[in-house]
N, C-alpha and C. Protein backbone atom coordinates (compact mmCIF):
# COMPACT_ATOMS: atom_id res chain seq x y z
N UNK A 1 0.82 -1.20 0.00
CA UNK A 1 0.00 0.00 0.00
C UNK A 1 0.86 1.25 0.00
N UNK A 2 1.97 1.27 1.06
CA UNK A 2 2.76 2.44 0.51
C UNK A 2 3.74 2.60 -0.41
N UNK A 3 3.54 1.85 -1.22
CA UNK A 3 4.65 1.57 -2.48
C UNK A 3 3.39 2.53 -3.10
N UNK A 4 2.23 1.63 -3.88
CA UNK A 4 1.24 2.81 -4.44
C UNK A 4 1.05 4.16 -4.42
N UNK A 5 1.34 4.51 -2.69
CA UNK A 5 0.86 5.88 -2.24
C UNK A 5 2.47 6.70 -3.18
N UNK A 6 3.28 6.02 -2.91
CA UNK A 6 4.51 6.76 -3.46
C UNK A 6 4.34 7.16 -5.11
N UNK A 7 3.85 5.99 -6.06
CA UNK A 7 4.03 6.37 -7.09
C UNK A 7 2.98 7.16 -7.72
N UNK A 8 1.93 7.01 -7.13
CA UNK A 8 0.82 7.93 -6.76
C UNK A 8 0.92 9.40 -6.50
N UNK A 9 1.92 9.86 -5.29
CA UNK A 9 2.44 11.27 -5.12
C UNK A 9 3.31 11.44 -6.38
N UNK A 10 4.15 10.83 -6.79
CA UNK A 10 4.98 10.87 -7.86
C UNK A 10 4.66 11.29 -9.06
N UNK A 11 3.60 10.51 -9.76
CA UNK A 11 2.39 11.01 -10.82
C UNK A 11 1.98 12.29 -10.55
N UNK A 12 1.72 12.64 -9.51
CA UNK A 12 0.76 13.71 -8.73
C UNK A 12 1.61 15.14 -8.69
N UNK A 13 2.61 15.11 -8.37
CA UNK A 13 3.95 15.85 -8.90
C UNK A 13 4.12 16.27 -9.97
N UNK A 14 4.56 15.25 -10.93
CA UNK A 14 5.03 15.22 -12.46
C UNK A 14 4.19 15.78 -13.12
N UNK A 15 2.20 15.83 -12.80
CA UNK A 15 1.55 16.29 -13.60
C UNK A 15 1.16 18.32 -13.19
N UNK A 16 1.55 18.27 -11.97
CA UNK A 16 1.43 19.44 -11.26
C UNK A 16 2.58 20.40 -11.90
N UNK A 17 4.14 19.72 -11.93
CA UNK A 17 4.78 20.33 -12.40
C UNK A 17 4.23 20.56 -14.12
N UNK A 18 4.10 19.63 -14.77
CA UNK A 18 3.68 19.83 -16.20
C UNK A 18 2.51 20.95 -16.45
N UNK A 19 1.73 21.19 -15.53
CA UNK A 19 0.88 22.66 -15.41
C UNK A 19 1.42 23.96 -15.27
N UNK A 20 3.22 23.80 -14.79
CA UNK A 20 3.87 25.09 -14.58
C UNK A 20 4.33 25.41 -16.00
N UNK A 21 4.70 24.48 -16.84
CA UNK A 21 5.22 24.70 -18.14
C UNK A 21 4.83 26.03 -18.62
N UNK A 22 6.12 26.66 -19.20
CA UNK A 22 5.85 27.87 -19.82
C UNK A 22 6.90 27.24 -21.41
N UNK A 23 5.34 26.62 -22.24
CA UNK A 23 6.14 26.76 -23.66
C UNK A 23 6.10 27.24 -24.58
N UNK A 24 7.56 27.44 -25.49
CA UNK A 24 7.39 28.29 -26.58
C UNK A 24 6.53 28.46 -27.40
N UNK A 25 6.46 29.50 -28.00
CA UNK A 25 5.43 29.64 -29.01
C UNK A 25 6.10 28.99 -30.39
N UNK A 26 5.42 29.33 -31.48
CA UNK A 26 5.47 28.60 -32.60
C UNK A 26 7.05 29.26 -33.08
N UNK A 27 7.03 30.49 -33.26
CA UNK A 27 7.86 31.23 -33.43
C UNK A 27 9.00 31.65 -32.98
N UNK A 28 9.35 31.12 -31.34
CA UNK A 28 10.69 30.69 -30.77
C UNK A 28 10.93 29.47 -31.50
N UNK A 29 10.12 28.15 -31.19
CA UNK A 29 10.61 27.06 -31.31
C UNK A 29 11.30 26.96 -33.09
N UNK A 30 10.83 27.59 -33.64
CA UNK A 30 11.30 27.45 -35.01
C UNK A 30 12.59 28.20 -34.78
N UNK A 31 12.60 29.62 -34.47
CA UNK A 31 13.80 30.33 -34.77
C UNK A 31 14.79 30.04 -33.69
N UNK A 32 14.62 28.48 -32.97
CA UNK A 32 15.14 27.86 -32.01
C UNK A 32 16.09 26.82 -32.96
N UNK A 33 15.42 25.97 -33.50
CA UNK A 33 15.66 24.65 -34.61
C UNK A 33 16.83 25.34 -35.16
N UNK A 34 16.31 26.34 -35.98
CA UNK A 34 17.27 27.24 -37.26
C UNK A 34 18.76 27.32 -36.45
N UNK A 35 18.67 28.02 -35.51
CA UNK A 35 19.89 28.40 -34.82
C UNK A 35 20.36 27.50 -34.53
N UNK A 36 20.11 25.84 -34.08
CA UNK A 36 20.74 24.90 -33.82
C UNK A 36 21.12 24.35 -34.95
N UNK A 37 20.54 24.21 -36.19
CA UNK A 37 20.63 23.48 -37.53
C UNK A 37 22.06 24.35 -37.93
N UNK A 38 21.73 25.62 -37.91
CA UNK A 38 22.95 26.79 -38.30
C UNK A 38 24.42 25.94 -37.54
N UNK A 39 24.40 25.89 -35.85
CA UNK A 39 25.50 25.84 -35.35
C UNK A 39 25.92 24.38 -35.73
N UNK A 40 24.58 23.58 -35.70
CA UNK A 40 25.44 22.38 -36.48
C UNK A 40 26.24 22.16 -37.85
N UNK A 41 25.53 23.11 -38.74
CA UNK A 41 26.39 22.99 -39.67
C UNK A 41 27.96 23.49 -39.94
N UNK A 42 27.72 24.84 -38.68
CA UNK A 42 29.25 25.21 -39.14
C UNK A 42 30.12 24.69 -37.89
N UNK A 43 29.62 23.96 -37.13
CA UNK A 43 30.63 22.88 -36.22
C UNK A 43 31.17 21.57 -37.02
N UNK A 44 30.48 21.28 -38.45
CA UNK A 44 30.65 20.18 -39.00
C UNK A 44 31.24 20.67 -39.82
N UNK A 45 31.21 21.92 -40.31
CA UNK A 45 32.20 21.98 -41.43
C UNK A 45 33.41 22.71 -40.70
N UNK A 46 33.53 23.08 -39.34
CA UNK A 46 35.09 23.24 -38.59
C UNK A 46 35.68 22.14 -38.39
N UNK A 47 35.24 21.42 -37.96
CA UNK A 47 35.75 19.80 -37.71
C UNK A 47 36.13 18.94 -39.03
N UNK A 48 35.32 19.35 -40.16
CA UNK A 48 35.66 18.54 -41.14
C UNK A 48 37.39 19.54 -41.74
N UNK A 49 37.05 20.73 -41.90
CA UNK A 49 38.15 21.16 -42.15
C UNK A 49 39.49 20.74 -41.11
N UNK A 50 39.53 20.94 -40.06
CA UNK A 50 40.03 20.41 -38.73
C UNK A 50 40.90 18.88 -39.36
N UNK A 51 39.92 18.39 -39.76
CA UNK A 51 40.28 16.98 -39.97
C UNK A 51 40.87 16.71 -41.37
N UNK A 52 40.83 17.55 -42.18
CA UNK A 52 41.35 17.28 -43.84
C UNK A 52 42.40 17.95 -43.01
N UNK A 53 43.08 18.98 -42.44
CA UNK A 53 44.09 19.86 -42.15
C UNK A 53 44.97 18.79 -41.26
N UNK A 54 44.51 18.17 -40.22
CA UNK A 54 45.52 17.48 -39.61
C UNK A 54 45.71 16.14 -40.61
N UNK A 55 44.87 15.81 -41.15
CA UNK A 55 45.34 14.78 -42.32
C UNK A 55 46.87 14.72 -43.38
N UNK A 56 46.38 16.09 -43.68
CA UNK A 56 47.26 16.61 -44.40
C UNK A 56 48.70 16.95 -43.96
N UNK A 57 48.89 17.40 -42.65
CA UNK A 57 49.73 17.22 -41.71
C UNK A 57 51.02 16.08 -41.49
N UNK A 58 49.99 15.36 -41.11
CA UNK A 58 50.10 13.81 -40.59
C UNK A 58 51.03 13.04 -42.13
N UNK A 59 50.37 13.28 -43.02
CA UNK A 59 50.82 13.18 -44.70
C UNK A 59 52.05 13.45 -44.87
N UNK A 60 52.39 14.96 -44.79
CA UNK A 60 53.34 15.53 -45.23
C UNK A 60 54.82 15.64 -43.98
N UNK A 61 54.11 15.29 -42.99
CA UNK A 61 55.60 15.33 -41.89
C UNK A 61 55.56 14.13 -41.20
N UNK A 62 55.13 13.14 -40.97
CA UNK A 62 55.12 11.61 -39.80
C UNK A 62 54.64 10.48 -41.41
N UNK A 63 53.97 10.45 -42.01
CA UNK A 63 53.45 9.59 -42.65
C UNK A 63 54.51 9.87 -44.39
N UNK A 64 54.85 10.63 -44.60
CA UNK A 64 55.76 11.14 -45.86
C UNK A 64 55.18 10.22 -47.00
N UNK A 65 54.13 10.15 -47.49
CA UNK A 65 53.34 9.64 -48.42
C UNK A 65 54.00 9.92 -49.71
């Protein structure tokens, strides 16, 4: 019985908190996405450069291809 009562308060919580929610509107969440899509792309193309550059490195002074 007090196993129930626990997951019971627990539920009872989780849905109380889910009533505090303050969520974005249509118009954050999009110009939210964009800005993350943006930073992903130019973290992927630093890293890819990153990575042709130490390649190239690696090539021309330890590996003498």
């Amino acid at each position: 019985m007090e196993k129930e009562n626990k997951v019971k308060d627990f539920f009872n919580g989780v849905f109380a908190e889910m009533k505090r929610i303050t969520w974005p509107t249509r118009k954050e969440a999009v110009n939210h996405t964009i800005t993350v899509i943006v930073f992903i792309l130019l973290a992927s193309l630093f890293l890819g450069a990153m990575d042709i550059a130490i390649q190239q490195l690696l090539e021309t002074f330890v590996l003498k291809i």
